[in-house]
Protein backbone atom coordinates (compact mmCIF):
# COMPACT_ATOMS: atom_id res chain seq x y z
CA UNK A 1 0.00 0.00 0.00
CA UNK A 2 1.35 3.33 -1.28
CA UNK A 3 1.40 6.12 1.31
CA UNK A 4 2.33 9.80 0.74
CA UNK A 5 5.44 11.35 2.01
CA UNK A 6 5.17 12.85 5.21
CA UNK A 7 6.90 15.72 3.63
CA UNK A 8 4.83 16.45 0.50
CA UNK A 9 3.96 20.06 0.71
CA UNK A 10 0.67 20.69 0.20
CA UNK A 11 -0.90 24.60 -1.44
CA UNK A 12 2.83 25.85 -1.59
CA UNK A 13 1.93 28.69 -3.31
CA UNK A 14 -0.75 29.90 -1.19
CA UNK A 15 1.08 28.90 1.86
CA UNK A 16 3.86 31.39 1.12
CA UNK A 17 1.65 34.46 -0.02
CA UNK A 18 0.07 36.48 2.55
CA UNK A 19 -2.68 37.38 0.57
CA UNK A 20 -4.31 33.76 1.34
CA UNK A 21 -5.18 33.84 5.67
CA UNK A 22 -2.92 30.62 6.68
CA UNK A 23 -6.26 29.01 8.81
CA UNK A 24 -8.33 28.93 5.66
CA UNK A 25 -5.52 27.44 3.56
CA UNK A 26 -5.40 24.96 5.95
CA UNK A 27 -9.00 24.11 5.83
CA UNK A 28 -8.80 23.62 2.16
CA UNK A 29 -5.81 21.62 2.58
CA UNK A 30 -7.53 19.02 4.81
CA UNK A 31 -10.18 18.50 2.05
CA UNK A 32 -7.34 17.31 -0.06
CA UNK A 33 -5.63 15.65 2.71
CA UNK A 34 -9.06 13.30 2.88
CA UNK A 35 -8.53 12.31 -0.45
CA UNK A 36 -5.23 10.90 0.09
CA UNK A 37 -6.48 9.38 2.47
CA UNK A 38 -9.02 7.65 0.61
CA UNK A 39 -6.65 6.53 -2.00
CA UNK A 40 -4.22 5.26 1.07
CA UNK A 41 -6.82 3.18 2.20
CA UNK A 42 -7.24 0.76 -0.11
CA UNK A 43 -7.69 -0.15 -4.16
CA UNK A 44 -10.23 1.89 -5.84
CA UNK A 45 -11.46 2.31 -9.21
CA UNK A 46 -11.09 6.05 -10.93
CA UNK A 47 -14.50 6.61 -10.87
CA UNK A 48 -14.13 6.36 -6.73
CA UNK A 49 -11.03 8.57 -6.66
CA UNK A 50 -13.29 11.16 -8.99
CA UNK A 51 -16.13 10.82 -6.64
CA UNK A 52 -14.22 12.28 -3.96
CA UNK A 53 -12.01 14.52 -5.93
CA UNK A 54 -15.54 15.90 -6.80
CA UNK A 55 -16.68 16.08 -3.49
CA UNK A 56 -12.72 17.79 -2.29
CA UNK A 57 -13.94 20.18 -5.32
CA UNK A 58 -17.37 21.15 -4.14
CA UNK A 59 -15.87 21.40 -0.39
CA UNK A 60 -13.72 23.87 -1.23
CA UNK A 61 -16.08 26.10 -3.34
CA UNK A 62 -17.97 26.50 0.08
CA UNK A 63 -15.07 28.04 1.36
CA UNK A 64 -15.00 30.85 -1.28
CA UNK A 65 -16.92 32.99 1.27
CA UNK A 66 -14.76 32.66 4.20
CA UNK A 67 -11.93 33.36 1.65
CA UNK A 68 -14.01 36.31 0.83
CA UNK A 69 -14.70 38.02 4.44
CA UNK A 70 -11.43 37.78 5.15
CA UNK A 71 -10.26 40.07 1.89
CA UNK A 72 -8.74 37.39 -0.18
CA UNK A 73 -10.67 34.81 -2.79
CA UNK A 74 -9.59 31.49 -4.84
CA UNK A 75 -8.14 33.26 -7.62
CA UNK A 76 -5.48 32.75 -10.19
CA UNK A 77 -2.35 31.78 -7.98
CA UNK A 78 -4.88 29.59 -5.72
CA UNK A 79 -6.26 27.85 -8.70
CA UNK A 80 -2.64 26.90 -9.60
CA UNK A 81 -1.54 26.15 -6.11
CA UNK A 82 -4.26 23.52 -5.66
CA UNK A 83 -4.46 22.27 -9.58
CA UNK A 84 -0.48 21.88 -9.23
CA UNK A 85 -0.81 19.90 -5.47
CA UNK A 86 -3.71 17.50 -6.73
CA UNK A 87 -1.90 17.22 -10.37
CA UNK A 88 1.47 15.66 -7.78
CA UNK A 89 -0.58 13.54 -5.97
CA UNK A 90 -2.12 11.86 -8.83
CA UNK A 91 1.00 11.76 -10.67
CA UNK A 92 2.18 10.19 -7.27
CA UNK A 93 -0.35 7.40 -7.18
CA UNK A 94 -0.04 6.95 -10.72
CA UNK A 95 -3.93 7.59 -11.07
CA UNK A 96 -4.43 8.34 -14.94
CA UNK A 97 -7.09 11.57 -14.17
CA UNK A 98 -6.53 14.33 -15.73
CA UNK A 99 -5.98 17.94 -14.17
CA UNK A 100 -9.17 19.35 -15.39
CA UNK A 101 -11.03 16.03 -14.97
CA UNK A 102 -9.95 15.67 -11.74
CA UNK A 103 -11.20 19.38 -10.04
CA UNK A 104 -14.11 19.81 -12.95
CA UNK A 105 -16.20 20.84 -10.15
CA UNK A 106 -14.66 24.15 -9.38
CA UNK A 107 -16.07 27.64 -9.07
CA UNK A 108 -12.48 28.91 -9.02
């Protein structure tokens, strides 16, 4: 069973710009953090994995308004910070999902 690496770094982008409050991008990164999870766990088929990238996805559009009262938003470098982290963990787990596939839910 293929795990992670304790030191993947997760949203490094929005980590390191001050722009993005450090509690929210944390809260988005623990929707992706279930998903590795998931995958951890056990054999799945794609259409699992896409199930909960979908559900990651949607998860993190409800935090657009959090992002919002605190005068920042999931714009253009937090699109790329989380389509870049989900892109290295699927690349990771050798899960054939494409990029856009894979987040097709987003309102980002």
């Amino acid at each position: 069973m293929k795990k992670l690496d304790s030191e993947f770094k997760y949203l490094v982008d929005m980590y390191e710009d001050p722009y993005f409050p450090t509690f929210l991008v944390d809260k988005l990164k623990l929707h992706i953090v279930k998903v590795v999870h998931f995958i951890e766990e056990n054999t799945y088929t794609i259409e699992e994995i896409q199930e909960k990238l979908d559900e990651m996805t949607l998860a993190i559009n409800e935090l657009q308004n959090e992002f919002d009262q605190n005068d920042s938003e999931i714009e253009t470098v937090a699109r790329d910070s989380i389509g870049t982290t989900v892109e290295e963990i699927l690349h990771y787990f050798e899960l054939d999902i494409d990029i856009e596939e894979a987040i097709r839910e987003r309102e980002w």
